[in-house]
PDB file of N, CA and C in Angstrom:
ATOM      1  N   UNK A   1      31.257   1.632  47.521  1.00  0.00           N
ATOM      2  CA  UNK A   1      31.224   1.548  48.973  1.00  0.00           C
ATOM      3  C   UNK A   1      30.686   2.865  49.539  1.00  0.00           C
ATOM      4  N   UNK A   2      29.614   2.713  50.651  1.00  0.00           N
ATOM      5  CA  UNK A   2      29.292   3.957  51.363  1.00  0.00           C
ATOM      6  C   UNK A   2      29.778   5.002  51.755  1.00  0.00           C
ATOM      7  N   UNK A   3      30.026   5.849  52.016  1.00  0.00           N
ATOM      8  CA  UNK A   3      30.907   6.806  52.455  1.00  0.00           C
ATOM      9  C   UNK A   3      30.983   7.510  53.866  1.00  0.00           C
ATOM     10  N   UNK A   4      29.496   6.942  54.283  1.00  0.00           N
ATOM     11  CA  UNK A   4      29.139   7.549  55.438  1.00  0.00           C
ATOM     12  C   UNK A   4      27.746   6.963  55.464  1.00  0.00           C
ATOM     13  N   UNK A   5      26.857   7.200  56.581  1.00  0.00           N
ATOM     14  CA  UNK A   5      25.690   6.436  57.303  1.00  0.00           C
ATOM     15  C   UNK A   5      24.943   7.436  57.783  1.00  0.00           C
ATOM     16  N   UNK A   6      23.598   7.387  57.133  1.00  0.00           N
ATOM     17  CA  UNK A   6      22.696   8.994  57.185  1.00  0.00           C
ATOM     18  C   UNK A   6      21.392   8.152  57.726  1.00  0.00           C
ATOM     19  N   UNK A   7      21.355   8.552  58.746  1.00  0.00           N
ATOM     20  CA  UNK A   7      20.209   8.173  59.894  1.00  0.00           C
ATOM     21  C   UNK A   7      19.219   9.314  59.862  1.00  0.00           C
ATOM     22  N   UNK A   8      17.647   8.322  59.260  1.00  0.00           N
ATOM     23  CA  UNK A   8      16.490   9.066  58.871  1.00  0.00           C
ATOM     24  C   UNK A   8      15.553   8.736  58.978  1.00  0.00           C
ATOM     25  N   UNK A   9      14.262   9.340  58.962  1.00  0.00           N
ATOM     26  CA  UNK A   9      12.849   8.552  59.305  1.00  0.00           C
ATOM     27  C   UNK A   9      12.195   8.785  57.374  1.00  0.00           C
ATOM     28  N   UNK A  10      11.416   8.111  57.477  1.00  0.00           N
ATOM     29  CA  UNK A  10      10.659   8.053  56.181  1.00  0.00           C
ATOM     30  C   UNK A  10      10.245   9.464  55.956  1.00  0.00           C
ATOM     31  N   UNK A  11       9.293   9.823  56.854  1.00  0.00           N
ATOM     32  CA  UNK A  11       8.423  10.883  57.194  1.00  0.00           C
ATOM     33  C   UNK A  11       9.283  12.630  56.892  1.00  0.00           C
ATOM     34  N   UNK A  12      10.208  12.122  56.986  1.00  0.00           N
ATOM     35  CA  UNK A  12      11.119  13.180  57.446  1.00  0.00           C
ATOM     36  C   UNK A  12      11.672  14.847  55.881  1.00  0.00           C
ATOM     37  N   UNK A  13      10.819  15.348  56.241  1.00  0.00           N
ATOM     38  CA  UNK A  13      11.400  16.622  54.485  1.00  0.00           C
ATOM     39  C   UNK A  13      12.988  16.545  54.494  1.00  0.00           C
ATOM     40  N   UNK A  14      14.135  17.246  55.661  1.00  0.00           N
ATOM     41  CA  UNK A  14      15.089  17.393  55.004  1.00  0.00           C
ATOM     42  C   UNK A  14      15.537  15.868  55.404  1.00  0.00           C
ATOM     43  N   UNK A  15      15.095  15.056  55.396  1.00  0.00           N
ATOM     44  CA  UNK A  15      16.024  13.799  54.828  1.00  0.00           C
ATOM     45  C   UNK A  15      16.245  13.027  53.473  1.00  0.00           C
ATOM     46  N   UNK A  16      14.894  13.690  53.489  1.00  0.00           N
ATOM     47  CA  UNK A  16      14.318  13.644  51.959  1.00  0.00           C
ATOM     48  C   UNK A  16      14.703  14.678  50.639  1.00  0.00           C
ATOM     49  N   UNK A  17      15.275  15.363  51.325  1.00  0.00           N
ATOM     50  CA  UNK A  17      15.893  16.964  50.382  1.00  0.00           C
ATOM     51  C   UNK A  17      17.446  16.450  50.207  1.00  0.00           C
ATOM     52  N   UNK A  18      17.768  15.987  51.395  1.00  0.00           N
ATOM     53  CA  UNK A  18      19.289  15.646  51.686  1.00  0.00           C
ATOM     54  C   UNK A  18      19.740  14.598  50.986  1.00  0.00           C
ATOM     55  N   UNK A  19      19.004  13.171  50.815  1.00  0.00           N
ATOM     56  CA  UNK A  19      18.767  12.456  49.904  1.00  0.00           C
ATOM     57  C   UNK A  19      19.093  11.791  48.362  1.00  0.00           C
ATOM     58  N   UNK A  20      18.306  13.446  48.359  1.00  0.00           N
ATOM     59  CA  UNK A  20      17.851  13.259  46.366  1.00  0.00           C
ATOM     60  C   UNK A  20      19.414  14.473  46.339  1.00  0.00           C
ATOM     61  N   UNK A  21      19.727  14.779  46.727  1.00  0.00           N
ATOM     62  CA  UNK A  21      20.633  15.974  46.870  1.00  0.00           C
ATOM     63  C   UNK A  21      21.994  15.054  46.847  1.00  0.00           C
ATOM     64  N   UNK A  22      22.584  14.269  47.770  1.00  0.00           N
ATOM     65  CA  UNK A  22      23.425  13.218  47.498  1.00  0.00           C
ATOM     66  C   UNK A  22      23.440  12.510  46.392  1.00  0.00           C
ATOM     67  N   UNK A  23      22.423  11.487  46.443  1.00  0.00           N
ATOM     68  CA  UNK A  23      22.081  10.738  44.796  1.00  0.00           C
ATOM     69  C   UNK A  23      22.283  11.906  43.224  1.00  0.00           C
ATOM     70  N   UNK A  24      21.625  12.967  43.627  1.00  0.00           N
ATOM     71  CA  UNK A  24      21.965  13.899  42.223  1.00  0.00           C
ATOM     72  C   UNK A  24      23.737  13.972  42.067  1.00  0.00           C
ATOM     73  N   UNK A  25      24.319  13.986  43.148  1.00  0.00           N
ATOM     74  CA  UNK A  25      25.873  14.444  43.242  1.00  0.00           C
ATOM     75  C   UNK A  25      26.676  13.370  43.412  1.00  0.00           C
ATOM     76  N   UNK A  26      26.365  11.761  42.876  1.00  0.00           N
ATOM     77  CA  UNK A  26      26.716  10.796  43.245  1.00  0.00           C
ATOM     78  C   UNK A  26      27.615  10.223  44.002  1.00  0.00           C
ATOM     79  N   UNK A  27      26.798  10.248  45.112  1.00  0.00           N
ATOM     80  CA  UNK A  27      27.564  10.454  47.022  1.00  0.00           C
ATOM     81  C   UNK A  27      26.673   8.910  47.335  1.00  0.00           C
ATOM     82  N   UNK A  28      27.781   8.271  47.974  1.00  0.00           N
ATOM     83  CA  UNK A  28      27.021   6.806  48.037  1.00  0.00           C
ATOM     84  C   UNK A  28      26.907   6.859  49.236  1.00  0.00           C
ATOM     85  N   UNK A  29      26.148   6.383  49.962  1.00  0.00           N
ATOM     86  CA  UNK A  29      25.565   6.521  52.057  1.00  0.00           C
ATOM     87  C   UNK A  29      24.812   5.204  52.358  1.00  0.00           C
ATOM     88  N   UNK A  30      24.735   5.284  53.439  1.00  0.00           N
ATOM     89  CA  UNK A  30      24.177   3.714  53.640  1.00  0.00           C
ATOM     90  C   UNK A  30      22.988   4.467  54.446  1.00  0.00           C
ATOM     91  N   UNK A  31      21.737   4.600  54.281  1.00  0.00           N
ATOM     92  CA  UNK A  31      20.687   4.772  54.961  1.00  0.00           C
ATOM     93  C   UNK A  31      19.965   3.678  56.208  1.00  0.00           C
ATOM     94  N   UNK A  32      20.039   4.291  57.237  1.00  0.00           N
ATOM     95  CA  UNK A  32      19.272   3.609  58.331  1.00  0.00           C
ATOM     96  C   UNK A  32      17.960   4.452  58.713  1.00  0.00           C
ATOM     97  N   UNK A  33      16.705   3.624  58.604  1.00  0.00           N
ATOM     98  CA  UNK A  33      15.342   4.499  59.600  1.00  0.00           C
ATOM     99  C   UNK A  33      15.184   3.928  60.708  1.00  0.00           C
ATOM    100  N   UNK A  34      15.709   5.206  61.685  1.00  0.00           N
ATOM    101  CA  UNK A  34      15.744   5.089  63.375  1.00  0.00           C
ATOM    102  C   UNK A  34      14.459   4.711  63.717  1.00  0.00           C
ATOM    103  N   UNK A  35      13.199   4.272  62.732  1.00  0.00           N
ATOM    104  CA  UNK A  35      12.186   3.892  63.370  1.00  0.00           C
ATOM    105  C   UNK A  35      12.119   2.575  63.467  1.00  0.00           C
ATOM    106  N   UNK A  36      12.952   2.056  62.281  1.00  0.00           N
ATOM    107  CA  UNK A  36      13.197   0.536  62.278  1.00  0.00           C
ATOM    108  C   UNK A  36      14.291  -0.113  62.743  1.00  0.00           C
ATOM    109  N   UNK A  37      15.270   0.453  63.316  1.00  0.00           N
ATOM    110  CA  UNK A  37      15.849  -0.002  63.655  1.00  0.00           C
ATOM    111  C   UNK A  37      16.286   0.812  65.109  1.00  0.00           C
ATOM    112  N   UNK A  38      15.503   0.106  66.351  1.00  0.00           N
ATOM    113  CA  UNK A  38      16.155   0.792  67.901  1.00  0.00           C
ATOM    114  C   UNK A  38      17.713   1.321  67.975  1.00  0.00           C
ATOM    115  N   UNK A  39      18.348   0.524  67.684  1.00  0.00           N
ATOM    116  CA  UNK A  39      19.743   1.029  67.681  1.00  0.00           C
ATOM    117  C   UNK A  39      20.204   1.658  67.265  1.00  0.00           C
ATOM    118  N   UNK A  40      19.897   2.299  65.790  1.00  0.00           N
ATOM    119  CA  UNK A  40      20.292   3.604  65.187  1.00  0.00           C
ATOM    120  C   UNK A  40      19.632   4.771  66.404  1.00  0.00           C
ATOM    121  N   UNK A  41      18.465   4.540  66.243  1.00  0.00           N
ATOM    122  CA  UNK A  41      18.016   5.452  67.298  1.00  0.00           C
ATOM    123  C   UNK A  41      18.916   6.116  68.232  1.00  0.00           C
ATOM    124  N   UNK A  42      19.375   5.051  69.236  1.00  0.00           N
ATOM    125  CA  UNK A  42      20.134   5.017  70.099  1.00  0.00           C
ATOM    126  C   UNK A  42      21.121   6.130  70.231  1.00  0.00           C
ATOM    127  N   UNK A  43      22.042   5.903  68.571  1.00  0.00           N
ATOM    128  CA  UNK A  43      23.344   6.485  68.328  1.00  0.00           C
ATOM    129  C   UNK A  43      22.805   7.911  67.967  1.00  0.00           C
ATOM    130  N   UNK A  44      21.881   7.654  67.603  1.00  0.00           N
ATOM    131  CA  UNK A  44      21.358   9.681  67.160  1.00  0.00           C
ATOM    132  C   UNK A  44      20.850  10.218  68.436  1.00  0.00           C
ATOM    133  N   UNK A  45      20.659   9.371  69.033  1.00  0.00           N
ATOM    134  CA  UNK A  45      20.111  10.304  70.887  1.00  0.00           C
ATOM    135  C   UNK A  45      21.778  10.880  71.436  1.00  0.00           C
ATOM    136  N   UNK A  46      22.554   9.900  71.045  1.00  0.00           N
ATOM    137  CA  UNK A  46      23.909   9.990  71.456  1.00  0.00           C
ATOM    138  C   UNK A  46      24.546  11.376  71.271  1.00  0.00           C
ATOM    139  N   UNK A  47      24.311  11.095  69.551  1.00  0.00           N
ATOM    140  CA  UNK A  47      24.995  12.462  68.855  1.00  0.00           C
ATOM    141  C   UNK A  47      23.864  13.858  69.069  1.00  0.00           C
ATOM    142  N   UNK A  48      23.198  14.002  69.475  1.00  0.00           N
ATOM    143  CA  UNK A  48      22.473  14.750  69.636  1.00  0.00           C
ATOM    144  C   UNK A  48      21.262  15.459  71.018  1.00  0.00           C
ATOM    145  N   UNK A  49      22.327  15.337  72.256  1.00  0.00           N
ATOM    146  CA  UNK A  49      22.117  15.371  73.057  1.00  0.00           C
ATOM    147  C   UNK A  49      20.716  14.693  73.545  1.00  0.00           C
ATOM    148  N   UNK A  50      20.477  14.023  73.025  1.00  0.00           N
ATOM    149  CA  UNK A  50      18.791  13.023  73.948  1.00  0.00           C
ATOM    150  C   UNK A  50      17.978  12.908  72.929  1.00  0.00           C
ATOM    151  N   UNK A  51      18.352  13.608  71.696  1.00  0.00           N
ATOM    152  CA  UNK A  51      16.895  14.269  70.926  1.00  0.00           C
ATOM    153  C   UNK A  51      16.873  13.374  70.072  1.00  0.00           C
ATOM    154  N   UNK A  52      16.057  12.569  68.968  1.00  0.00           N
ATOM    155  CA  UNK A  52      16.275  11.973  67.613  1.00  0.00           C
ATOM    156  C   UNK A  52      15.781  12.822  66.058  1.00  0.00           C
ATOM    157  N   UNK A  53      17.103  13.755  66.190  1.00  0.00           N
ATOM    158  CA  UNK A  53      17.204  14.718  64.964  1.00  0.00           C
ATOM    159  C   UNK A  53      17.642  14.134  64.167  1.00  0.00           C
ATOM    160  N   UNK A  54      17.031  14.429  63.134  1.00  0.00           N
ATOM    161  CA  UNK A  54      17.456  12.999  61.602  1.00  0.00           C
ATOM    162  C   UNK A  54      17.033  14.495  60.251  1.00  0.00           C
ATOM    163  N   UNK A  55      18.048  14.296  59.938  1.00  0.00           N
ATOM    164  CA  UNK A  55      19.024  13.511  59.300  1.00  0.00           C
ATOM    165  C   UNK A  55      20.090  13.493  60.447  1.00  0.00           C
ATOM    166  N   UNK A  56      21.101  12.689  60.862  1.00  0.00           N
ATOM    167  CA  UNK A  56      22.197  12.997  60.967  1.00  0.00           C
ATOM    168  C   UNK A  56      23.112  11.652  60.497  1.00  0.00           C
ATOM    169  N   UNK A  57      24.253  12.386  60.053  1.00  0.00           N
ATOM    170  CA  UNK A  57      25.477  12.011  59.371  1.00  0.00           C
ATOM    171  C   UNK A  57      26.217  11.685  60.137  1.00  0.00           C
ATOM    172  N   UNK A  58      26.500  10.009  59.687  1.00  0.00           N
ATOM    173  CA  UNK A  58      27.826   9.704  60.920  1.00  0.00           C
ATOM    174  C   UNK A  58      29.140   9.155  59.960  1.00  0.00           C
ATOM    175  N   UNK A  59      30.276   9.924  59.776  1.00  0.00           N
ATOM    176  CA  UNK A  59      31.157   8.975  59.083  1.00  0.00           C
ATOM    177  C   UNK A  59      32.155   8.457  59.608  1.00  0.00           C
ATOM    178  N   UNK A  60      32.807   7.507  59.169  1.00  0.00           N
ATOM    179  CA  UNK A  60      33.775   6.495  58.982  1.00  0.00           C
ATOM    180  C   UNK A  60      34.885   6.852  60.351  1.00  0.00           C
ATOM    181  N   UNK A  61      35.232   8.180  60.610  1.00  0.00           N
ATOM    182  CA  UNK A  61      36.141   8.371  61.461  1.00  0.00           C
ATOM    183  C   UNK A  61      35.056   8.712  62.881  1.00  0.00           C
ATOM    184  N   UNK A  62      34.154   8.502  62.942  1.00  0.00           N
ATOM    185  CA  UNK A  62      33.409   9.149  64.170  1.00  0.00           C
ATOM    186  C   UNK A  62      32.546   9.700  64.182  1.00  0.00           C
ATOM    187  N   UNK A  63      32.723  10.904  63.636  1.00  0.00           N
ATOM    188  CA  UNK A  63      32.622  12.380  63.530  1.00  0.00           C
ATOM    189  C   UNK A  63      30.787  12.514  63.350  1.00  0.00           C
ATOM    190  N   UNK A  64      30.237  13.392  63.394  1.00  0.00           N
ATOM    191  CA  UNK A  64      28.751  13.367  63.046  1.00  0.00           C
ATOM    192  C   UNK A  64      28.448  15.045  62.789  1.00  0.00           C
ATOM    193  N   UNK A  65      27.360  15.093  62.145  1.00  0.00           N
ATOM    194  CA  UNK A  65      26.456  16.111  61.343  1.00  0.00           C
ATOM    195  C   UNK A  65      25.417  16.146  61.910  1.00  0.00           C
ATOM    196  N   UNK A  66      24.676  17.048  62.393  1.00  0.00           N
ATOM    197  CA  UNK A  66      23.263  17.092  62.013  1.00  0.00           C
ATOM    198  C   UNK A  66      22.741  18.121  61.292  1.00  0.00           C
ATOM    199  N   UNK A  67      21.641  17.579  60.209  1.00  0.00           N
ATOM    200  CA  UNK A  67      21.068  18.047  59.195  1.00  0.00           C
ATOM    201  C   UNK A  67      22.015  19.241  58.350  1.00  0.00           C
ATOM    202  N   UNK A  68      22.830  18.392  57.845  1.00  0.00           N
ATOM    203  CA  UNK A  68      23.826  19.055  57.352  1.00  0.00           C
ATOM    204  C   UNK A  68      23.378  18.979  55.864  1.00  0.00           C
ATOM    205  N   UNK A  69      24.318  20.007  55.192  1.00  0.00           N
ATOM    206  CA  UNK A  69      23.776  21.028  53.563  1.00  0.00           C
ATOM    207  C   UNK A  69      24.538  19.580  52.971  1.00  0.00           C
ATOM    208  N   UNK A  70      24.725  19.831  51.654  1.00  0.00           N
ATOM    209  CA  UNK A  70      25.274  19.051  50.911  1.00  0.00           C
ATOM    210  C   UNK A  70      26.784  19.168  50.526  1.00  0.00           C
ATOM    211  N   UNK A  71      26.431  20.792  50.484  1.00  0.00           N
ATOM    212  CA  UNK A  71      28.456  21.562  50.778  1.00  0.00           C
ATOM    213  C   UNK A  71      28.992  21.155  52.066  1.00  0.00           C
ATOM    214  N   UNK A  72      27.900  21.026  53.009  1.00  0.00           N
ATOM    215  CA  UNK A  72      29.188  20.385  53.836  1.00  0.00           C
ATOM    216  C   UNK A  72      29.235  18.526  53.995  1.00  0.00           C
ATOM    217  N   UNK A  73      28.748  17.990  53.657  1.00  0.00           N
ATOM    218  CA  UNK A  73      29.015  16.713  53.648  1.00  0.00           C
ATOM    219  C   UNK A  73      30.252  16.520  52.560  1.00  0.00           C
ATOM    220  N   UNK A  74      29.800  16.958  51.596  1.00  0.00           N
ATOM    221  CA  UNK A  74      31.322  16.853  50.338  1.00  0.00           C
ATOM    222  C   UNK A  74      32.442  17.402  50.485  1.00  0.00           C
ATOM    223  N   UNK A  75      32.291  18.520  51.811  1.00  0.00           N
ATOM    224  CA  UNK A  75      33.628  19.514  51.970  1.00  0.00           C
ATOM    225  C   UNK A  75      34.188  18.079  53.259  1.00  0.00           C
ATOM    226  N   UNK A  76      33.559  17.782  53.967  1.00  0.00           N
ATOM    227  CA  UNK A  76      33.989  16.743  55.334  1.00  0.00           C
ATOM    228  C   UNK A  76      34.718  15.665  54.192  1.00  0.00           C
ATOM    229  N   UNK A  77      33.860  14.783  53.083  1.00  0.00           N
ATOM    230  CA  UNK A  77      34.536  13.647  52.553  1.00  0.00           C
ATOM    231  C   UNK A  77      35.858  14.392  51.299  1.00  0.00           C
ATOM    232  N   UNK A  78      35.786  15.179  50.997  1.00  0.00           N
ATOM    233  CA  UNK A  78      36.623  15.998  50.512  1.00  0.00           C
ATOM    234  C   UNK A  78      37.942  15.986  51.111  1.00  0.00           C
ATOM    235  N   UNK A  79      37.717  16.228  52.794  1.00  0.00           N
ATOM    236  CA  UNK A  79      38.986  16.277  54.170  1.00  0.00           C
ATOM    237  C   UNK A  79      39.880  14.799  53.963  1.00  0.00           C
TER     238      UNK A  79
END
């Protein structure tokens, strides 16, 4: 089961760093691309005052990241 929901564009380097960086550390995420889907969009304008900064990390209790390291995604699911 996912652990959290990492909203990203294809195009994108650190989503792509962030990624292979999870998968190496076997961290399971459910990937959405805010280009394909309007509504992710939406929620990253939300978390991120207007802007669509991707990567960002949304987990299970709320809470959100943007373009966060890998120490801190594992230190948050760690909590």
């Amino acid at each position: 089961m996912a652990a959290f929901t990492m909203y990203s564009t294809p195009w994108c380097g650190y989503c792509l760093r962030l990624k292979g960086q999870l998968k190496r550390a076997g961290i399971e995420f459910t990937e959405v691309d805010i280009e394909q889907v309007p509504e992710a969009a939406k929620i990253v304008e939300q978390v991120n005052n207007g802007n669509q900064t991707v990567p960002t990390v949304v987990f299970p209790d709320g809470t959100a990241m943007t373009n966060p390291s890998l120490a801190q995604v594992a230190e948050k699911l760690a909590a």
